[in-house]
Protein backbone atom coordinates (compact mmCIF):
# COMPACT_ATOMS: atom_id res chain seq x y z
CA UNK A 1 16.84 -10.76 -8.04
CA UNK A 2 14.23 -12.34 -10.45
CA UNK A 3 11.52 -11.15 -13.02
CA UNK A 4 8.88 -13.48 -12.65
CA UNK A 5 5.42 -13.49 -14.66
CA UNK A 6 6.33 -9.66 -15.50
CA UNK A 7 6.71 -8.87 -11.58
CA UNK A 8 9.71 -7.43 -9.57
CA UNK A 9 11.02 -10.44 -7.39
CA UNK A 10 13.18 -12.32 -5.14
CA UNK A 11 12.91 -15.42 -3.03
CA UNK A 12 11.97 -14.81 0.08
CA UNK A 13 9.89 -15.58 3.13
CA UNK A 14 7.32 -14.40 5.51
CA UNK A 15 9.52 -11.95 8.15
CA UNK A 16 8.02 -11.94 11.93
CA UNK A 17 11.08 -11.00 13.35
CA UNK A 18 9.97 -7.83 13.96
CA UNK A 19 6.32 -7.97 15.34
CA UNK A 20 4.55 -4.40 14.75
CA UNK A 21 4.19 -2.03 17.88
CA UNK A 22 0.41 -2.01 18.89
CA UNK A 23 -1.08 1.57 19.52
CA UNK A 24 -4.16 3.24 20.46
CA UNK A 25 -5.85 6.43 18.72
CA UNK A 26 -6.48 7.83 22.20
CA UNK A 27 -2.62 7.71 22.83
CA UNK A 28 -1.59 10.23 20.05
CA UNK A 29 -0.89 13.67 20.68
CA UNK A 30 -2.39 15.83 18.31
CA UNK A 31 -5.19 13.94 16.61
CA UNK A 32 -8.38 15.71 15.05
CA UNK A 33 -11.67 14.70 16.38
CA UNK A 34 -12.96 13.33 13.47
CA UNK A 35 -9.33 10.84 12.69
CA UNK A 36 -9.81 7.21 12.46
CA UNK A 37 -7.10 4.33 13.09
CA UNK A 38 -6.14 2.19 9.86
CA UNK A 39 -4.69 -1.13 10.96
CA UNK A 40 -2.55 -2.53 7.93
CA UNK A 41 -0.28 -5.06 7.20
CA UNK A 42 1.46 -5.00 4.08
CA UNK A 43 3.66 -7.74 1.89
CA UNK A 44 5.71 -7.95 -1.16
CA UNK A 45 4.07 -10.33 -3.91
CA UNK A 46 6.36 -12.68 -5.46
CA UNK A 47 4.21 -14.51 -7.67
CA UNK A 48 1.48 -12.75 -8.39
CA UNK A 49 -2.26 -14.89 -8.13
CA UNK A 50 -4.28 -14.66 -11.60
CA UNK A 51 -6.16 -11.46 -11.29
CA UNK A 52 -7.11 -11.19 -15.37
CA UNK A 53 -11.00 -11.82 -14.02
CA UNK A 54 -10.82 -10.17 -11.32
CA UNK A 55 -12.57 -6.01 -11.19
CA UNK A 56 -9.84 -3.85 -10.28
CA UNK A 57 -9.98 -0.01 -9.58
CA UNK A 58 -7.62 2.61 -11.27
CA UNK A 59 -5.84 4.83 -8.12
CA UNK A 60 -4.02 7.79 -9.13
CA UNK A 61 -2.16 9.17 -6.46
CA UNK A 62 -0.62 12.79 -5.61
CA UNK A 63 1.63 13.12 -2.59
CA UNK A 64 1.44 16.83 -2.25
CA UNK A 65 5.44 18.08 -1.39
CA UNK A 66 6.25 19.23 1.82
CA UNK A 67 3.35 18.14 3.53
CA UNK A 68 1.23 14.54 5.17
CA UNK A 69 -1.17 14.85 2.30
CA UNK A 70 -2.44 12.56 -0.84
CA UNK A 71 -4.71 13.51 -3.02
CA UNK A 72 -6.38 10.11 -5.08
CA UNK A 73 -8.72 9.77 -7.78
CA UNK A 74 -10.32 6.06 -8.12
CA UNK A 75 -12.11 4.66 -11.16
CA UNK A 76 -13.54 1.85 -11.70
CA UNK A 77 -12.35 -0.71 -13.73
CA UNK A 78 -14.86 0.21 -16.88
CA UNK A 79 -14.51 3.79 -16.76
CA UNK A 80 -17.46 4.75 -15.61
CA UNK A 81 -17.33 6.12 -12.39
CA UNK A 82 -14.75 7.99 -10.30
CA UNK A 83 -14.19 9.27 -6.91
CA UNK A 84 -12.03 11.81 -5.46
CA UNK A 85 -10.09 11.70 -1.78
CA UNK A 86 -8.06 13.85 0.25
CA UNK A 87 -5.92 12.25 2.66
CA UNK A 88 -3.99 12.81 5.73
CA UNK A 89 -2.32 10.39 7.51
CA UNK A 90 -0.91 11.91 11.38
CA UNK A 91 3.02 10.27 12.47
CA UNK A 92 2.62 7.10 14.15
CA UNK A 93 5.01 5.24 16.64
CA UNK A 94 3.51 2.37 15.28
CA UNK A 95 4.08 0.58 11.31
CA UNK A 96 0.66 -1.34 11.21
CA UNK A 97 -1.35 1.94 12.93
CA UNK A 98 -1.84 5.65 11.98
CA UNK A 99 -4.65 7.86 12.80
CA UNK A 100 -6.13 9.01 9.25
CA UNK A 101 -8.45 11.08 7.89
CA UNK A 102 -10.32 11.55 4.14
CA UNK A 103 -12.25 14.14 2.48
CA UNK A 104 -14.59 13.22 -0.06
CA UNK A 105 -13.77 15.97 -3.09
CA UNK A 106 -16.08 17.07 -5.71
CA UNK A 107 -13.89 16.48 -9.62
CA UNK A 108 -13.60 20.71 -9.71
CA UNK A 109 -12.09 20.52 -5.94
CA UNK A 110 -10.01 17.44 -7.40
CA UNK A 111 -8.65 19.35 -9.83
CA UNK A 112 -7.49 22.72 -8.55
CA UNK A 113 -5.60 20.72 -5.72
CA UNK A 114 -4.11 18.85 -8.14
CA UNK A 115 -2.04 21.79 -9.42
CA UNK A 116 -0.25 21.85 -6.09
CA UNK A 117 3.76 20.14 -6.41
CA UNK A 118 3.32 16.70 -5.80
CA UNK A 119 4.78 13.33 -6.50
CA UNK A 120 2.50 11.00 -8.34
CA UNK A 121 1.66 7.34 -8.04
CA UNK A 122 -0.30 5.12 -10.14
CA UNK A 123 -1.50 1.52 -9.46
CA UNK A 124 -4.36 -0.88 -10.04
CA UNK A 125 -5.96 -2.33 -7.19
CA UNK A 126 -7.58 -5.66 -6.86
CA UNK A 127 -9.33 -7.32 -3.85
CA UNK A 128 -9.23 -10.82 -3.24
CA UNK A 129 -10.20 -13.52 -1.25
CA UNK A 130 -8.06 -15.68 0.69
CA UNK A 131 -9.90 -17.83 3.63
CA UNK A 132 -12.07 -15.50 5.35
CA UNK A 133 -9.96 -12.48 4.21
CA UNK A 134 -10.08 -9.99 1.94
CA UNK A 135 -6.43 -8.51 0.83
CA UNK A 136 -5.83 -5.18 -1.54
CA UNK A 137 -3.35 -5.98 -4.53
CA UNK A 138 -1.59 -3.45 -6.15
CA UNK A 139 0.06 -3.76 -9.13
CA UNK A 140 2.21 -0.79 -9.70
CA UNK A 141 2.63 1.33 -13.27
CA UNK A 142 4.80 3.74 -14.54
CA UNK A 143 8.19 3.85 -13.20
CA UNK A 144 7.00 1.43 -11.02
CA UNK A 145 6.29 -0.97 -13.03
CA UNK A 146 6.75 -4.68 -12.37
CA UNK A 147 6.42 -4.24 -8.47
CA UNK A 148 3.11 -6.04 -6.48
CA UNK A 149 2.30 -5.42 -3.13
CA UNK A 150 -0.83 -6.58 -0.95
CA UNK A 151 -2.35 -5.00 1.98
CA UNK A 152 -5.00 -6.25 4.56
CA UNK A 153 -6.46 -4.02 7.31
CA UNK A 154 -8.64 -5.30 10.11
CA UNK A 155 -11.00 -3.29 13.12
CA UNK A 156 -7.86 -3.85 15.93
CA UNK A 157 -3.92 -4.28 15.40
CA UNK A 158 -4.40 -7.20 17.52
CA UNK A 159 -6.66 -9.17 14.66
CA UNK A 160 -4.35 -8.29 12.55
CA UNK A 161 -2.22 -11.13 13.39
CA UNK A 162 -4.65 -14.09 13.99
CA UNK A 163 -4.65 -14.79 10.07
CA UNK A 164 -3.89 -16.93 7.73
CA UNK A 165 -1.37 -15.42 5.12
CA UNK A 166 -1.54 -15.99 1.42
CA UNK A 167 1.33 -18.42 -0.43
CA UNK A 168 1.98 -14.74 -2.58
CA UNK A 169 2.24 -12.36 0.63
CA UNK A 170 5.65 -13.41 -0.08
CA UNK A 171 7.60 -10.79 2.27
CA UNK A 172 6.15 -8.84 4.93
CA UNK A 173 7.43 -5.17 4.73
CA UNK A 174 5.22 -3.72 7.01
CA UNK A 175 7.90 -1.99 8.99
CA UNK A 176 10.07 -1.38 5.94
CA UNK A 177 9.03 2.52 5.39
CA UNK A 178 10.51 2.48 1.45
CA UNK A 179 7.10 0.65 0.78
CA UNK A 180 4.72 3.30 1.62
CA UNK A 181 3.10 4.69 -1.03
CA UNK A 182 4.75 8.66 0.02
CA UNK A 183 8.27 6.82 -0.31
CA UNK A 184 7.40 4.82 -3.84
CA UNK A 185 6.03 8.10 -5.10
CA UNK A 186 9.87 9.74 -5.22
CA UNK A 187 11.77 6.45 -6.07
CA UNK A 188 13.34 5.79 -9.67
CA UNK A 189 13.14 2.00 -10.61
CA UNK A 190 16.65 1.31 -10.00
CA UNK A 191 16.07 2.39 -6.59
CA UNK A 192 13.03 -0.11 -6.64
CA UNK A 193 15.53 -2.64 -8.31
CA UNK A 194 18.14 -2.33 -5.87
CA UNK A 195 15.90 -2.09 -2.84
CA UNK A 196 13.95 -5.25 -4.04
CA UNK A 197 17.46 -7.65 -4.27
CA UNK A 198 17.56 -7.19 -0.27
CA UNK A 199 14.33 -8.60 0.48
CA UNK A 200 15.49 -11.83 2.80
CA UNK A 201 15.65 -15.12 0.49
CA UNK A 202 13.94 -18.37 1.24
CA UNK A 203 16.07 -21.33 2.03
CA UNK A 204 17.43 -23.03 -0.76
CA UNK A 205 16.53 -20.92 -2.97
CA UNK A 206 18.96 -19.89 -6.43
């Protein structure tokens, strides 16, 4: 395992060996009307790019216990404006595709949910630009510190894999369920540690 520019890392490699399972909103059972698919990929980040010019957004997280349900608050990078989400996202035979839905809250509504038992997350989130595509960076605090991951979400789960990956989407963990945000929300940081170390390694690397 290494520590590299302040990040959580190993040496490893792109991992296609297990190609996400495709799926279709109309094909899940018990979907609300008003549900949308999110299409995701999502990789570990080795070497994280230079991000100290880049605007990044503030995401506190609360995985409400015993239930589907996150509640976020987002603010922007100068403090001056924030927005407030419910989330659900429905089970999913597929790791790239869930059927998800938000509520916009008002910061009273944000508030009084937030005094429900929950597990809480906190990140920064950058977008950047790599060819034609935009990827989410998240650079983990807290307990968490030290760990990056990037995410990129496309229209279809088919376009999801006619792209060019970044040199820094190091490892893909898309179908590794530890690196959803409800399973980093519960995990102590030698968990994270330990979890990390088995990430495949790239050839010929020490």
């Amino acid at each position: 395992m290494l520590v590299t520019n302040g990040t959580l890392g190993c040496a490893s490699t792109l991992d296609f060996r297990q190609p996400p399972v495709r799926t279709e909103l109309s094909k899940m059972p018990h979907v609300p009307k008003y549900a949308h698919l999110e299409n995701e990929r999502r990789f570990f980040v080795e070497h994280c790019p230079d991000l100290s010019s880049v605007p990044f957004r503030l995401i506190n997280d609360i995985y409400v216990e015993g239930t589907r349900l996150r509640l976020r608050a987002i603010t922007s990078s100068d403090g001056s404006s924030t927005e407030f989400k419910l989330c659900k996202k429905y089970p999913s035979d597929s790791a790239t595709s869930s059927p998800i839905v938000n509520v916009y809250l008002t910061e009273d509504e944000h508030r009084l949910l937030s005094r429900l038992p929950g597990r809480a997350l906190h990140k920064r989130r950058y977008r950047l630009d790599f060819g034609e595509v935009t990827f989410a960076i998240d650079v983990f605090q807290g307990e968490l510190e030290g760990l990056t991951l990037c995410e990129v979400e496309s229209p279809s789960p088919k376009e999801l894999l006619n792209f060019t990956l970044p040199p820094w989407a190091a490892v893909e963990v898309t179908n590794d369920p530890f690196f959803t945000g409800g399973k980093l929300s519960g995990v102590t940081r030698g968990e994270l540690v330990q979890r990390i170390s088995m990430l495949p390694r790239r050839r010929g690397a020490m």
